[in-house]
Structure formats: C-alpha cells, structure tokens
C-alpha atoms as a PDB file:
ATOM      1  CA  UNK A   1       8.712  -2.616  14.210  1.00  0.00           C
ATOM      2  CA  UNK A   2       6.319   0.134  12.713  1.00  0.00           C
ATOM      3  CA  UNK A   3       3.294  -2.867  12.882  1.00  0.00           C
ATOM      4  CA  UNK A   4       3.970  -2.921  16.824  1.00  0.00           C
ATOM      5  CA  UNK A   5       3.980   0.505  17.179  1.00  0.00           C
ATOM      6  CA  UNK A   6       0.788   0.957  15.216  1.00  0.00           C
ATOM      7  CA  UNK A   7      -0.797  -1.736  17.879  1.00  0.00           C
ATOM      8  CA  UNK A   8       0.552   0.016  21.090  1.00  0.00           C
ATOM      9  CA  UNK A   9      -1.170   3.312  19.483  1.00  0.00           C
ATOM     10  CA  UNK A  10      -4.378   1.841  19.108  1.00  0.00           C
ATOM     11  CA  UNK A  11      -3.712  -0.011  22.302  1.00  0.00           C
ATOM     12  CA  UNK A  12      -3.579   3.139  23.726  1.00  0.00           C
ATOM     13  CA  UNK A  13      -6.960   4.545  22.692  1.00  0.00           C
ATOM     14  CA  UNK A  14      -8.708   1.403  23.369  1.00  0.00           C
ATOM     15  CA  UNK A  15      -7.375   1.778  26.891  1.00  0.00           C
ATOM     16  CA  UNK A  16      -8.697   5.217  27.296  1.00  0.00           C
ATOM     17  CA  UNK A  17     -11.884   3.818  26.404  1.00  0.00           C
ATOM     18  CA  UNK A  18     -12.226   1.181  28.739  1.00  0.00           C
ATOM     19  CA  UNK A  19     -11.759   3.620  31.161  1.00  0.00           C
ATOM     20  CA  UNK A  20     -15.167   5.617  30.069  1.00  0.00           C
ATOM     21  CA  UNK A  21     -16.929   2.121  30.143  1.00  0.00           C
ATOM     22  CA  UNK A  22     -16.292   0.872  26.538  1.00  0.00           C
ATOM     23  CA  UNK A  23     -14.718  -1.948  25.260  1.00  0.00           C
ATOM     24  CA  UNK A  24     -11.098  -2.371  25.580  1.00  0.00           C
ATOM     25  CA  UNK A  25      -8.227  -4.642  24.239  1.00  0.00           C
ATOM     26  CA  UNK A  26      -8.299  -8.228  25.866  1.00  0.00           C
ATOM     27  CA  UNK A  27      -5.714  -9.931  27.520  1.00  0.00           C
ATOM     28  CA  UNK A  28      -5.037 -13.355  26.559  1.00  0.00           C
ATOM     29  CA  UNK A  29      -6.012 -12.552  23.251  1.00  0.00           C
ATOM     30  CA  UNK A  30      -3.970 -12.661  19.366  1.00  0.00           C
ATOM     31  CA  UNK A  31      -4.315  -9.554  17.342  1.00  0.00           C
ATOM     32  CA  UNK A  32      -2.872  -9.306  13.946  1.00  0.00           C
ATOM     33  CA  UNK A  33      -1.551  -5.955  13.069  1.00  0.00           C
ATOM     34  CA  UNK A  34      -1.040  -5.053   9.181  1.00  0.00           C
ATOM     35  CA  UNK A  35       1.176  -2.177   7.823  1.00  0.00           C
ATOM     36  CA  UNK A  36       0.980  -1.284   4.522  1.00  0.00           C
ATOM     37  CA  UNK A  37       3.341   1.406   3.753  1.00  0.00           C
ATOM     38  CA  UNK A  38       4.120   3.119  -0.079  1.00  0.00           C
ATOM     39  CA  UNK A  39       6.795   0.090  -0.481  1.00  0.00           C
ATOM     40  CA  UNK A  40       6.158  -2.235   1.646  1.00  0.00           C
ATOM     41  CA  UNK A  41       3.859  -4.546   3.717  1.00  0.00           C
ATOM     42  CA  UNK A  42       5.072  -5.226   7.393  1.00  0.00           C
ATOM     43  CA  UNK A  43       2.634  -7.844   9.184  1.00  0.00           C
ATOM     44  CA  UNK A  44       2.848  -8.686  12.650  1.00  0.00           C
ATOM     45  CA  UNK A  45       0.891 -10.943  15.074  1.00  0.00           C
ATOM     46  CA  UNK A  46       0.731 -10.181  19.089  1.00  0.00           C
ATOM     47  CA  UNK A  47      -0.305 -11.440  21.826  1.00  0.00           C
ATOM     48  CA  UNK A  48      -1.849  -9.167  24.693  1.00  0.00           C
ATOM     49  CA  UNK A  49      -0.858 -11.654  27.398  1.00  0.00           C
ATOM     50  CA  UNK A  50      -3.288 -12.312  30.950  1.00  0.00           C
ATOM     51  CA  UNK A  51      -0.730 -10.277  32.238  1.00  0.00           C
ATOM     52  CA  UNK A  52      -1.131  -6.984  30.116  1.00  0.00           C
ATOM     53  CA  UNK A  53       2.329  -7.517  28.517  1.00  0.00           C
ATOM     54  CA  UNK A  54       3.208  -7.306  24.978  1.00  0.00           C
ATOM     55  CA  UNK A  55       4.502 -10.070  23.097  1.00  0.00           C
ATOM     56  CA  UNK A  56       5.388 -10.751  19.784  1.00  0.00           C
ATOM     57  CA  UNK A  57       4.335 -14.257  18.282  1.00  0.00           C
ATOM     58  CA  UNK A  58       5.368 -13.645  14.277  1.00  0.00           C
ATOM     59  CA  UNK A  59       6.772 -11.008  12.322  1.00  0.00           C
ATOM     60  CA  UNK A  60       7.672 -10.737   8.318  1.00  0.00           C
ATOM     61  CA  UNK A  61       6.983  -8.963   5.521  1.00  0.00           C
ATOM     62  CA  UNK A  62       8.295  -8.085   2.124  1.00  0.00           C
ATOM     63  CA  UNK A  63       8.884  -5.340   0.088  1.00  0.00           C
ATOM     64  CA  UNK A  64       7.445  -3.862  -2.709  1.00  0.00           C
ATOM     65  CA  UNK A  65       3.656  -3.548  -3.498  1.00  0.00           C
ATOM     66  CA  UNK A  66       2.437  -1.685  -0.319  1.00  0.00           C
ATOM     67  CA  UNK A  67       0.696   1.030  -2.711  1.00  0.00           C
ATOM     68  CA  UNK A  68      -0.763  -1.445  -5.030  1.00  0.00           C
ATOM     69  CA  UNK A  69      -2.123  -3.683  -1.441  1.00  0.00           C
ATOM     70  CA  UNK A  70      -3.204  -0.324  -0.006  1.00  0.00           C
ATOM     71  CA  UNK A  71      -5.044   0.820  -3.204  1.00  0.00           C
ATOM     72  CA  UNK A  72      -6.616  -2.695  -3.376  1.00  0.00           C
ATOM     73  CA  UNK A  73      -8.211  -2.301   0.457  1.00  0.00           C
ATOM     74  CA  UNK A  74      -9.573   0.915  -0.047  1.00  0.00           C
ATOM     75  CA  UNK A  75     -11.259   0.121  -3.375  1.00  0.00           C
ATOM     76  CA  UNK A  76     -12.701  -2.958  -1.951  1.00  0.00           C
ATOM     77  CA  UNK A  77     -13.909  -1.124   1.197  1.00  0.00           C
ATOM     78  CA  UNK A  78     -15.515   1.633  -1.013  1.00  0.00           C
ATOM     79  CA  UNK A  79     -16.993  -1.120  -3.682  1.00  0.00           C
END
C-alpha cells in the first residue's frame, strides 16, 4: 500500500542516520503511518519487528475527504 511505502522511505533515511550516529527506527516497536492523499485517507499500522522485518498489523481507510483532512493538519500545525 502507498502508507507502507511512505514508511519504508522514511525507514530508509532514518537508517542512513543511524549510521552517522543519530537516532534510528526501533525494532520491536509499532509505528502508525498516515496517508492522506487528494481523495482519500489510507492508514496503516507496522510493526518493525526485533528482527528488522516489516510487518503489517492493520490496514484500512476510506475514501473521500483526504483534501479536506490534509487542509485540516496543516491549518492546525500553522495555528
């Protein structure tokens, strides 16, 4: 899904940063990934296992709405 894909980017950077000392992601840990696209909101929630492997716990969404959710986040962010 687009939400996993999104995590395995950031995944990604946060790796190349614990390589140059800083924190990285953590095994063993949940992370909840939310996409919120022009029509839609995708929401996903993984699980970074001991092991370094991806897995996915829950996945749903809906569509319709993703522009009015996205507007929402930035104006509350910016408020």
């Amino acid at each position: 899904s687009e939400s996993d894909a999104s995590f395995l980017g950031y995944k990604r950077q946060k790796d190349r940063a614990a390589r140059q000392g800083r924190p990285g992601c953590e095994p063993g840990k949940d992370y909840v990934v939310v996409d919120v696209g022009k029509g839609t909101v995708d929401y996903s929630i993984l699980r970074l296992t001991k092991s370094n492997r991806l897995e996915s716990v829950f996945r749903s969404g809906f569509v319709g709405a993703g522009n009015v959710i996205s507007y929402a986040f930035v104006d509350t962010v910016f408020a």
